[in-house]
N, C-alpha and C. Protein backbone atom coordinates (compact mmCIF):
# COMPACT_ATOMS: atom_id res chain seq x y z
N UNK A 1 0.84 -1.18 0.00
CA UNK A 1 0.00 0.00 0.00
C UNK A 1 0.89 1.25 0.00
N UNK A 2 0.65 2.38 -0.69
CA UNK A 2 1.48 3.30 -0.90
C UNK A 2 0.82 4.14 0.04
N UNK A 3 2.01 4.97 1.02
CA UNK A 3 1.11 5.93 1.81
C UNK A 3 1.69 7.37 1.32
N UNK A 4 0.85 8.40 1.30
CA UNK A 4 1.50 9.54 0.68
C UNK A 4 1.46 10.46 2.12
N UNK A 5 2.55 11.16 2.18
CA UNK A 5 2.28 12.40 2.86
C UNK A 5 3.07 13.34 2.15
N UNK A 6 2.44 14.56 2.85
CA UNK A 6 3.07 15.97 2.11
C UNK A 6 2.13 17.07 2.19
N UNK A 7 2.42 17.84 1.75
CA UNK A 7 1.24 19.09 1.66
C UNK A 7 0.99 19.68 0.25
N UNK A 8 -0.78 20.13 -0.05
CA UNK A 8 -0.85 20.41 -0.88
C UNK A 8 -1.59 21.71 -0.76
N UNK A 9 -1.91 22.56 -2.07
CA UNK A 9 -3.19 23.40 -2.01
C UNK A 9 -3.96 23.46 -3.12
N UNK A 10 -4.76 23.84 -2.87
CA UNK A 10 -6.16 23.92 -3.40
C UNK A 10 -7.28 24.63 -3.41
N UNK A 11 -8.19 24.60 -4.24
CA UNK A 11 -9.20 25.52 -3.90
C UNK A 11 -10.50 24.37 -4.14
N UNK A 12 -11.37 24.88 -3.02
CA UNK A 12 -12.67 24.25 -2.81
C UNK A 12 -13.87 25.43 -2.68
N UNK A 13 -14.82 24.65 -2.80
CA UNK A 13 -16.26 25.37 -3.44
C UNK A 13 -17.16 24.62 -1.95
N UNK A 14 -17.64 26.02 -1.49
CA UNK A 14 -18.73 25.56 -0.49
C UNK A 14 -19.95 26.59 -1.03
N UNK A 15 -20.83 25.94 -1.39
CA UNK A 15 -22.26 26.54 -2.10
C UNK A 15 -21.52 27.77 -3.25
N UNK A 16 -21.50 28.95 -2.80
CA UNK A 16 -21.52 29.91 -3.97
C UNK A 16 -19.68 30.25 -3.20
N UNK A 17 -19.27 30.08 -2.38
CA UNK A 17 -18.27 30.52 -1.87
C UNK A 17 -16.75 29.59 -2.33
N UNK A 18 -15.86 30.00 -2.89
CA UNK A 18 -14.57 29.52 -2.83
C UNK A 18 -13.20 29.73 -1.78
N UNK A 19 -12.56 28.41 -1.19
CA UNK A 19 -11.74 28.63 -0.28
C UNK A 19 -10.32 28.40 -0.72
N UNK A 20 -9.26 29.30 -0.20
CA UNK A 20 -7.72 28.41 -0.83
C UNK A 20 -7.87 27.75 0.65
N UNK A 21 -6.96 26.28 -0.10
CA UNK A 21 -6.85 25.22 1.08
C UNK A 21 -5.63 24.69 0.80
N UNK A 22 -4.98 24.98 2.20
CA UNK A 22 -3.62 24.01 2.81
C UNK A 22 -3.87 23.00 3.29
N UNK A 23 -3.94 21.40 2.98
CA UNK A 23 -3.57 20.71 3.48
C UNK A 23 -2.32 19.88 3.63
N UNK A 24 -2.09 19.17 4.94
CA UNK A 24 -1.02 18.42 5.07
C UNK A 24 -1.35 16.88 5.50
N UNK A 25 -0.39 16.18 4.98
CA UNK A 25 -1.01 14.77 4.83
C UNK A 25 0.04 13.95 5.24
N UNK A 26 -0.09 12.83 5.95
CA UNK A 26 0.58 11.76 6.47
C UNK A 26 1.74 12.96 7.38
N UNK A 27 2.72 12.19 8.43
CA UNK A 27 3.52 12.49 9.17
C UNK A 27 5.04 12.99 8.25
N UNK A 28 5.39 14.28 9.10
CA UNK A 28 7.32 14.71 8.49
C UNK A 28 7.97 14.05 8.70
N UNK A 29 8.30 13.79 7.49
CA UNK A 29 9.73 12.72 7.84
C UNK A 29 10.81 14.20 8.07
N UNK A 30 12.51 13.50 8.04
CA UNK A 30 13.69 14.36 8.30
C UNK A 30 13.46 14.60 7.17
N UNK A 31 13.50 13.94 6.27
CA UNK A 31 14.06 14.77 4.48
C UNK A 31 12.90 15.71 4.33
N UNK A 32 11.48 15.65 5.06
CA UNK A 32 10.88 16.66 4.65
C UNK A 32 11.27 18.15 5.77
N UNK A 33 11.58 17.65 6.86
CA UNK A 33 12.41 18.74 7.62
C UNK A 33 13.30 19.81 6.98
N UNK A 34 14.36 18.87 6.18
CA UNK A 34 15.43 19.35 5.37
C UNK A 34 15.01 20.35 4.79
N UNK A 35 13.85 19.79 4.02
CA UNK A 35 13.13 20.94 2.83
C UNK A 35 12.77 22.21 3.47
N UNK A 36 12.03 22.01 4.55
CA UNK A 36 11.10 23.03 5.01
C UNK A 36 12.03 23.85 5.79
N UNK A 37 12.72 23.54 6.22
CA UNK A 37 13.74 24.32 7.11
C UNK A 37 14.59 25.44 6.49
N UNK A 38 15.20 25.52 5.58
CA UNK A 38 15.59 26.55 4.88
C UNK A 38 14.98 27.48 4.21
N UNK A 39 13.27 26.93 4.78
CA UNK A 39 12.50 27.92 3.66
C UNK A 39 12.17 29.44 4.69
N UNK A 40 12.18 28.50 6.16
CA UNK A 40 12.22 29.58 7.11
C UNK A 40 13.11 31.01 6.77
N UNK A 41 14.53 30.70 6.57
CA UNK A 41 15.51 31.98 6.35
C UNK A 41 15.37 32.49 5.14
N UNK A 42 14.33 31.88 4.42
CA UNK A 42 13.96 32.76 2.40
C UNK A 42 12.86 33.43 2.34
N UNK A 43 11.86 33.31 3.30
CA UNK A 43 10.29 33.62 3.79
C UNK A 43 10.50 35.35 3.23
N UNK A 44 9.63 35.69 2.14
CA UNK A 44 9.72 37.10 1.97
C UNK A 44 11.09 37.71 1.57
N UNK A 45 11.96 37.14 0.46
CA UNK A 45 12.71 37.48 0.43
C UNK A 45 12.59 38.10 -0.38
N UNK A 46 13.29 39.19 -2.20
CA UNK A 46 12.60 39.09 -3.10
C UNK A 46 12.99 37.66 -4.32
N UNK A 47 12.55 37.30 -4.96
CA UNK A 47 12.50 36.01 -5.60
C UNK A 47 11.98 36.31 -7.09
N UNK A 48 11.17 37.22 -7.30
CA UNK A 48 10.80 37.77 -8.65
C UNK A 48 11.23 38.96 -9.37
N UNK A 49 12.13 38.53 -10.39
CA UNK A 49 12.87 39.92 -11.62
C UNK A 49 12.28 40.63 -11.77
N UNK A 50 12.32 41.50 -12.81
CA UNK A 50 12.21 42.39 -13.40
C UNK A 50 11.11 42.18 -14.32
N UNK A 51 11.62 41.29 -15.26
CA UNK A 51 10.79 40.55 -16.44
C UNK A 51 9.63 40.00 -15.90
N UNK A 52 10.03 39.15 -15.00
CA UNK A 52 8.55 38.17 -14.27
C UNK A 52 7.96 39.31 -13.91
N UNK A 53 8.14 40.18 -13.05
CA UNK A 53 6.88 41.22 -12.45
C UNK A 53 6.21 41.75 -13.29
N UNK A 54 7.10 42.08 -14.66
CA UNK A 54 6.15 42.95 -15.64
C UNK A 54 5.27 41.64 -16.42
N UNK A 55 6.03 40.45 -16.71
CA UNK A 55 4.69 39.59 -17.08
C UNK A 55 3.53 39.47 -16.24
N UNK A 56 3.90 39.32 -14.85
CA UNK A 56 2.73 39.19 -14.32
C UNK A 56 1.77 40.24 -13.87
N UNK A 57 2.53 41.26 -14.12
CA UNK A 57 0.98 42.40 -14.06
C UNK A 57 0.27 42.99 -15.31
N UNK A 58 0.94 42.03 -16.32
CA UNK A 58 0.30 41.97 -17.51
C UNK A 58 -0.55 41.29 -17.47
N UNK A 59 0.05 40.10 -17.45
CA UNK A 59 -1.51 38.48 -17.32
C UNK A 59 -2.15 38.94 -15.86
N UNK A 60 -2.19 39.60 -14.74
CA UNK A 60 -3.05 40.58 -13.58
C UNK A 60 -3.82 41.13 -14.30
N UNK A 61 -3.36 41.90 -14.95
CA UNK A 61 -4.33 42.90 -15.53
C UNK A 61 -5.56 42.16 -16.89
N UNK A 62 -5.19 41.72 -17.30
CA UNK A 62 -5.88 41.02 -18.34
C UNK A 62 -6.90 40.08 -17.60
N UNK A 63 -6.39 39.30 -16.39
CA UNK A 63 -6.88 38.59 -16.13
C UNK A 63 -8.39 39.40 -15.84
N UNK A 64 -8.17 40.56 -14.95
CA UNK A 64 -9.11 41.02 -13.93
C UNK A 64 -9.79 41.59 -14.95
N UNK A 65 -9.19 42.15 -16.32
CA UNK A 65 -9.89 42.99 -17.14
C UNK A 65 -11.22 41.86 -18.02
N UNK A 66 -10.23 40.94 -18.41
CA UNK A 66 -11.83 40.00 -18.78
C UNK A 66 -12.74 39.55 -17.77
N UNK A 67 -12.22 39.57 -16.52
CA UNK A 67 -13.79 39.20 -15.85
C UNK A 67 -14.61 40.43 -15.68
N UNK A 68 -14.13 41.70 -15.48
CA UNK A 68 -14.90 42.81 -15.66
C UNK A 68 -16.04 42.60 -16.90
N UNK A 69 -14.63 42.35 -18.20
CA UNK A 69 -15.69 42.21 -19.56
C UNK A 69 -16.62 40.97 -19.92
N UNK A 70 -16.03 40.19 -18.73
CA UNK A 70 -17.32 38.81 -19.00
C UNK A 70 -18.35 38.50 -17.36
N UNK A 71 -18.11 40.34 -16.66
CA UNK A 71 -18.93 40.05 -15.66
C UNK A 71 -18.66 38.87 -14.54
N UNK A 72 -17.53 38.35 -14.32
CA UNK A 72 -17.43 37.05 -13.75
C UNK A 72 -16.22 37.62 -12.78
N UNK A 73 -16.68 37.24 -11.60
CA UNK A 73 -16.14 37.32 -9.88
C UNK A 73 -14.38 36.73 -10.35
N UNK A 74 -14.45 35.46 -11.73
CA UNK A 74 -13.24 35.24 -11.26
C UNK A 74 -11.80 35.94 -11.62
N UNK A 75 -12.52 37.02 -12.56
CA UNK A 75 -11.34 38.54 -12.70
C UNK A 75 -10.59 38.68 -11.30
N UNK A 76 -11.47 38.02 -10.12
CA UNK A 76 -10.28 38.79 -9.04
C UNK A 76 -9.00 38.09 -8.97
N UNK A 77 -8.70 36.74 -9.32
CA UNK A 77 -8.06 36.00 -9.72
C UNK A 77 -6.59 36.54 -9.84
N UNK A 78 -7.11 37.32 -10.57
CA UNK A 78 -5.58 38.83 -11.63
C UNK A 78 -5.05 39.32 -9.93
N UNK A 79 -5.86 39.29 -8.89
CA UNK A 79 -4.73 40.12 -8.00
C UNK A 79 -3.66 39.79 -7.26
N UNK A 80 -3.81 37.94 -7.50
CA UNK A 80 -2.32 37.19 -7.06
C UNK A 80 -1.57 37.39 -7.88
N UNK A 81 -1.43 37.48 -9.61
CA UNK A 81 -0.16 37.96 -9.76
C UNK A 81 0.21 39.50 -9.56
N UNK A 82 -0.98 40.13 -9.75
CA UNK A 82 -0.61 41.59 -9.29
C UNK A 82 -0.06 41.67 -8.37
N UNK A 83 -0.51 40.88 -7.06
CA UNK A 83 0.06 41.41 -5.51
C UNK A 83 1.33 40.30 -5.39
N UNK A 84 1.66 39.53 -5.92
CA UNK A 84 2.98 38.55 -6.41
C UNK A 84 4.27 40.01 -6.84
N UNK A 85 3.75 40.53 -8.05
CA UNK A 85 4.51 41.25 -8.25
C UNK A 85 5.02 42.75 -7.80
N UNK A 86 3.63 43.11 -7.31
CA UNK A 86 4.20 44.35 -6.31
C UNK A 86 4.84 43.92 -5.16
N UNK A 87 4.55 42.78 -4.66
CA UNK A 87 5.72 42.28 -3.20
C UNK A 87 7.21 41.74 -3.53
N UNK A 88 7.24 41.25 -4.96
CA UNK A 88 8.35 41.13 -5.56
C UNK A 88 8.89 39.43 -4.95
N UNK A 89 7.93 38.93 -4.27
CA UNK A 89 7.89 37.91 -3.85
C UNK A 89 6.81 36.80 -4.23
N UNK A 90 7.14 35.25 -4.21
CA UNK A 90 6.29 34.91 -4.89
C UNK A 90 6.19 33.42 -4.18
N UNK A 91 5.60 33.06 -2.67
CA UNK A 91 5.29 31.71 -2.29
C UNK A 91 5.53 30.65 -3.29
N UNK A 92 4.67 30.23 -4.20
CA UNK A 92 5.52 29.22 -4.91
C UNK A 92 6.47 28.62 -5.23
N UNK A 93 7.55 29.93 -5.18
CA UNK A 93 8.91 30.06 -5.88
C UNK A 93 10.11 28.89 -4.80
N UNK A 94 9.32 29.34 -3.20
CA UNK A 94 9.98 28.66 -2.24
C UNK A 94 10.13 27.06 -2.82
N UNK A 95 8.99 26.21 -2.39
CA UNK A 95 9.58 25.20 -2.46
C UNK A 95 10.31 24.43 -3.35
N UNK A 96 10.27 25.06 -4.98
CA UNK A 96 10.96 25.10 -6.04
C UNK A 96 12.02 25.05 -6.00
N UNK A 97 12.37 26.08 -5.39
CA UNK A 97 13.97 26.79 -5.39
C UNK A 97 14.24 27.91 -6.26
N UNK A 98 12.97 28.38 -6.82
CA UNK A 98 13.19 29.50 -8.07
C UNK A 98 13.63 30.86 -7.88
N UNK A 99 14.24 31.43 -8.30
CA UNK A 99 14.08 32.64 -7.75
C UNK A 99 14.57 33.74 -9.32
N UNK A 100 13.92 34.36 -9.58
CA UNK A 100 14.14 35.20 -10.86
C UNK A 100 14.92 36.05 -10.89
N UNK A 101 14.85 36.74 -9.19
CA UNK A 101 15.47 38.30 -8.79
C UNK A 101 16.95 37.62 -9.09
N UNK A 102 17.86 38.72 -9.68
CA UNK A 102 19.25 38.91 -9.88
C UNK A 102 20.03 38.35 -8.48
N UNK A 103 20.94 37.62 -8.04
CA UNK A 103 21.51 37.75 -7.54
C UNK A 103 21.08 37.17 -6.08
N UNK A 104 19.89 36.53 -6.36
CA UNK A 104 19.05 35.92 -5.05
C UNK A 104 19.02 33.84 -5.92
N UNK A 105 19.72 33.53 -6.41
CA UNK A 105 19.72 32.09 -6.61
C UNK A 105 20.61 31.58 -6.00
N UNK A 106 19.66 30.07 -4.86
CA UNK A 106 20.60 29.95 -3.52
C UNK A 106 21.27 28.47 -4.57
């Protein structure tokens, strides 16, 4: 039997309402320690260029601009990369290891 643990996210639908969801699954091992532990001293660091910020408040803006033009709630969508790129930081990037900004690749 394969047991999985780890953490994921997601988004779930309760009646008309949508939630982002963290879950975590099965017990930390050390190697997942390993991982998570260095993410502590990167938390908010900056991680996103130049280039990436301006893509993403391009596809932000577009995003939010067609749900305006198709009337649909999920235009708000556009304000994670917007607010991705004005913080110049970008959660994802952590457990990756990505980092775009100049001079910030560990």
């Amino acid at each position: 039997m394969l047991k999985r643990h780890g953490i994921s996210i997601g988004i779930e639908r309760t009646g008309q309402h949508f939630f982002l969801c963290l879950k975590a699954q099965g017990k930390l091992t050390h190697e997942d320690y390993q991982t998570i532990t260095p993410l502590e001293y990167s938390i908010m660091k900056c991680n996103i260029g130049k280039i990436d910020r301006v893509i993403r408040i391009i596809l932000g803006l577009g995003i939010i601009s067609a749900g305006f033009y198709f009337q649909s709630w999920l235009g708000v969508i556009g304000l994670i990369p917007v607010a991705t790129a004005a913080m110049g930081w970008c959660p994802l990037y952590l457990p990756l290891g990505v980092s775009t900004c100049p001079g910030q690749k560990d």
